[in-house]
C-alpha atoms as a PDB file:
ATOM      1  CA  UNK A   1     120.486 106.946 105.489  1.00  0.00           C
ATOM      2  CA  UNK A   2     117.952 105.081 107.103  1.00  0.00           C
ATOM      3  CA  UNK A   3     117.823 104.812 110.708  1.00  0.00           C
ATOM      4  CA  UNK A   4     115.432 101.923 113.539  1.00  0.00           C
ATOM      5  CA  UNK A   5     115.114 103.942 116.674  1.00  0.00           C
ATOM      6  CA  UNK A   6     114.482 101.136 119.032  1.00  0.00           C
ATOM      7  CA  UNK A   7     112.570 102.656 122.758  1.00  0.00           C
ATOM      8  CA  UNK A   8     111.811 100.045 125.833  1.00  0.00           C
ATOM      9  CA  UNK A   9     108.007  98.346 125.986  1.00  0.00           C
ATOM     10  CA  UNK A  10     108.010 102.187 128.936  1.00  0.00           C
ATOM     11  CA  UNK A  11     108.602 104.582 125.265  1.00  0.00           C
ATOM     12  CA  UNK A  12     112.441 104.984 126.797  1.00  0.00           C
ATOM     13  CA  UNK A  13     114.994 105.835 123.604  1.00  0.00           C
ATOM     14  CA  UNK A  14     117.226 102.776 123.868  1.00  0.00           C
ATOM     15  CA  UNK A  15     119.037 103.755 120.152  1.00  0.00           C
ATOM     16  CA  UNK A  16     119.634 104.604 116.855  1.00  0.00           C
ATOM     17  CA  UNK A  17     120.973 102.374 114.211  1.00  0.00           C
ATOM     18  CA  UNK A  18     121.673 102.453 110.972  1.00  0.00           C
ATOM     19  CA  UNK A  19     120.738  99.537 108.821  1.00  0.00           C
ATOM     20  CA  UNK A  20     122.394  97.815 105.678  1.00  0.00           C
ATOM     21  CA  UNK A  21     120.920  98.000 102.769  1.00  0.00           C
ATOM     22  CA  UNK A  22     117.854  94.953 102.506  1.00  0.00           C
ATOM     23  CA  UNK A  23     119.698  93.721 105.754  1.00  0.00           C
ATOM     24  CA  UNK A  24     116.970  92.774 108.724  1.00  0.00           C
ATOM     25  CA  UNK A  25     115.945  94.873 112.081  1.00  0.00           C
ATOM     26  CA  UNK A  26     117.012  91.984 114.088  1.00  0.00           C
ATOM     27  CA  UNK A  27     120.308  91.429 111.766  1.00  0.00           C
ATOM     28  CA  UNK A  28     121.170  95.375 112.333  1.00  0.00           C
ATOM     29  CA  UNK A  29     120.161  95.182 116.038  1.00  0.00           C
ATOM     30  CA  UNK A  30     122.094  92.550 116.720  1.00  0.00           C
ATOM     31  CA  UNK A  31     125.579  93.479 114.486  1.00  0.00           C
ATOM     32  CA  UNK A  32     125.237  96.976 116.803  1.00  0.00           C
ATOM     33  CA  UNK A  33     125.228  94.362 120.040  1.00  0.00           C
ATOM     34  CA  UNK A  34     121.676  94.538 121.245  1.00  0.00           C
ATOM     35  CA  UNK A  35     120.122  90.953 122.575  1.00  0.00           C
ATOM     36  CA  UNK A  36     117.085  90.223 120.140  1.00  0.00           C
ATOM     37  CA  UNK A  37     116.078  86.733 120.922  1.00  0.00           C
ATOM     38  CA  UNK A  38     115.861  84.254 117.748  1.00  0.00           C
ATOM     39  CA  UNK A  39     116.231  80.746 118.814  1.00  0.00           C
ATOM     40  CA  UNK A  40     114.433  79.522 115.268  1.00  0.00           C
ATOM     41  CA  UNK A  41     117.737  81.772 113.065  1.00  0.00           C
ATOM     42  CA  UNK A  42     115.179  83.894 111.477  1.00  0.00           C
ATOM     43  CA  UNK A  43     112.794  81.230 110.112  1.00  0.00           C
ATOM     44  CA  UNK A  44     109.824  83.046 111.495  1.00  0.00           C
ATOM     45  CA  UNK A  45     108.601  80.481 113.344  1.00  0.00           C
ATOM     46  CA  UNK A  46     109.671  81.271 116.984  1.00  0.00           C
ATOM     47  CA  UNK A  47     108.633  84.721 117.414  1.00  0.00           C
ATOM     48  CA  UNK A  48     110.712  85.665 120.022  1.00  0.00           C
ATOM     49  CA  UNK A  49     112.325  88.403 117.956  1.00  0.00           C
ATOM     50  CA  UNK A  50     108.362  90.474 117.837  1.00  0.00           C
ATOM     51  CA  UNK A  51     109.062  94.043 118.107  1.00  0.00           C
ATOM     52  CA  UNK A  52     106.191  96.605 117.584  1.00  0.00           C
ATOM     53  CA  UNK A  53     106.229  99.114 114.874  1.00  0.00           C
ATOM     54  CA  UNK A  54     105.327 102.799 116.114  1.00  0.00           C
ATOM     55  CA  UNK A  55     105.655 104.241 113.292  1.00  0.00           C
ATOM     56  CA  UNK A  56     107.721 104.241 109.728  1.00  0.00           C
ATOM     57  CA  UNK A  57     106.392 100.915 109.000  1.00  0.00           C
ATOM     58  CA  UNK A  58     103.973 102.352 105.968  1.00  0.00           C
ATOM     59  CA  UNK A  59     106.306 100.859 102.926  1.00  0.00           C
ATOM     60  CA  UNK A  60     106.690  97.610 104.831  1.00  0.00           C
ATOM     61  CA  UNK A  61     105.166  94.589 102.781  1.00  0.00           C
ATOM     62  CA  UNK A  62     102.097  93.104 104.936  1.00  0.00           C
ATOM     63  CA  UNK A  63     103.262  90.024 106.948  1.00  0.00           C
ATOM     64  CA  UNK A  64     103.584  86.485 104.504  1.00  0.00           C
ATOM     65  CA  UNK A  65     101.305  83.654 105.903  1.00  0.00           C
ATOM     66  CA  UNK A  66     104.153  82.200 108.301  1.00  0.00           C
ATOM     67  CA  UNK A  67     104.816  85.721 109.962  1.00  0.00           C
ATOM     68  CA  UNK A  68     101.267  86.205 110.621  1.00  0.00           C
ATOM     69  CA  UNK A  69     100.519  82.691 111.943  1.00  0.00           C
ATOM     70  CA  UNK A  70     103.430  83.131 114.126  1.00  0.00           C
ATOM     71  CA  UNK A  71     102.258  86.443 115.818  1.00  0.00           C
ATOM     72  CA  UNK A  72      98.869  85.250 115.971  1.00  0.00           C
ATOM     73  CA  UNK A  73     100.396  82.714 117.793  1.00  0.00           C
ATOM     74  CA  UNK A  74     101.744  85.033 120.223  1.00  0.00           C
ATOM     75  CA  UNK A  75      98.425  86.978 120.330  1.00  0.00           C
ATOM     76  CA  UNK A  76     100.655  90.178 119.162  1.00  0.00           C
ATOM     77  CA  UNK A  77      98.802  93.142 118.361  1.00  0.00           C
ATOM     78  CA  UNK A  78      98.645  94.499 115.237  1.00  0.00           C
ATOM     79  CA  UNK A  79     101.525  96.601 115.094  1.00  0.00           C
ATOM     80  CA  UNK A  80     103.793  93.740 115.820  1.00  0.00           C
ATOM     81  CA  UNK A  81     106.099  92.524 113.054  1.00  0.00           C
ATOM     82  CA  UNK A  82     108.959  89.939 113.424  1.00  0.00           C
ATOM     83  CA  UNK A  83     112.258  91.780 112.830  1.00  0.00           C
ATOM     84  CA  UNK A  84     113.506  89.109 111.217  1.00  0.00           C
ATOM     85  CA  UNK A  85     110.778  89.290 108.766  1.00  0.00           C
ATOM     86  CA  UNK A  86     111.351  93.582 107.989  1.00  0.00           C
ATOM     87  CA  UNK A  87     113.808  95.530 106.718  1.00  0.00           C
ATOM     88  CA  UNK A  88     113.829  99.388 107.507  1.00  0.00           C
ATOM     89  CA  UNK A  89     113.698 100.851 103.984  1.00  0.00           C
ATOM     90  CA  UNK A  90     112.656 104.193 105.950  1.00  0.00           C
ATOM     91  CA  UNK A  91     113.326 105.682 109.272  1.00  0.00           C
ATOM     92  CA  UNK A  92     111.458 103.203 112.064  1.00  0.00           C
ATOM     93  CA  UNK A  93     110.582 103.580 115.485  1.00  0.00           C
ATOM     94  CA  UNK A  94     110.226  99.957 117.124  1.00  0.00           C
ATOM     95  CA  UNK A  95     109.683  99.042 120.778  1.00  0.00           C
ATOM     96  CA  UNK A  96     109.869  95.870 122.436  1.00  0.00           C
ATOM     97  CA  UNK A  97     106.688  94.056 123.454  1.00  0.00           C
END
């Protein structure tokens, strides 16, 4: 089973979660009760849901042209991927920025 181990912006372990299959970080993050901002419902367009990807993110697809214009936006660095863009489909470690 896959598992997002989510840590504090410090690298403090905040979790472990298990996602659904193809489900999202933030949809898992927030069905296990943990406050991931999203005030645009996952269009990509608000970015407030940014988390940055330590590691595990190798099989993730590179960002589509309205996630990238969105962290750009934000001036995220390049580890930063919005989780309601990604779906874990192997063990993650994110933080939040």
């Amino acid at each position: 089973m896959t598992t997002i181990y989510l840590q504090s912006p410090e690298g403090e372990p905040l979790g472990a979660y298990e996602p659904e299959r193809d489900e999202s970080v933030m949809d898992c993050l927030q069905r296990r009760g943990v406050s991931i901002k999203g005030s645009c419902f996952g269009s990509g367009d608000c970015g407030e849901c940014a988390l940055l990807v330590l590691s595990g993110g190798d099989k993730l697809p590179k960002p589509a042209l309205r996630e990238r214009r969105t962290l750009e936006k934000l001036k995220a660095p390049p580890t930063a991927r919005l989780s309601c863009y990604i779906a874990a489909d192997e063990d993650m470690v994110v933080a939040r920025i």
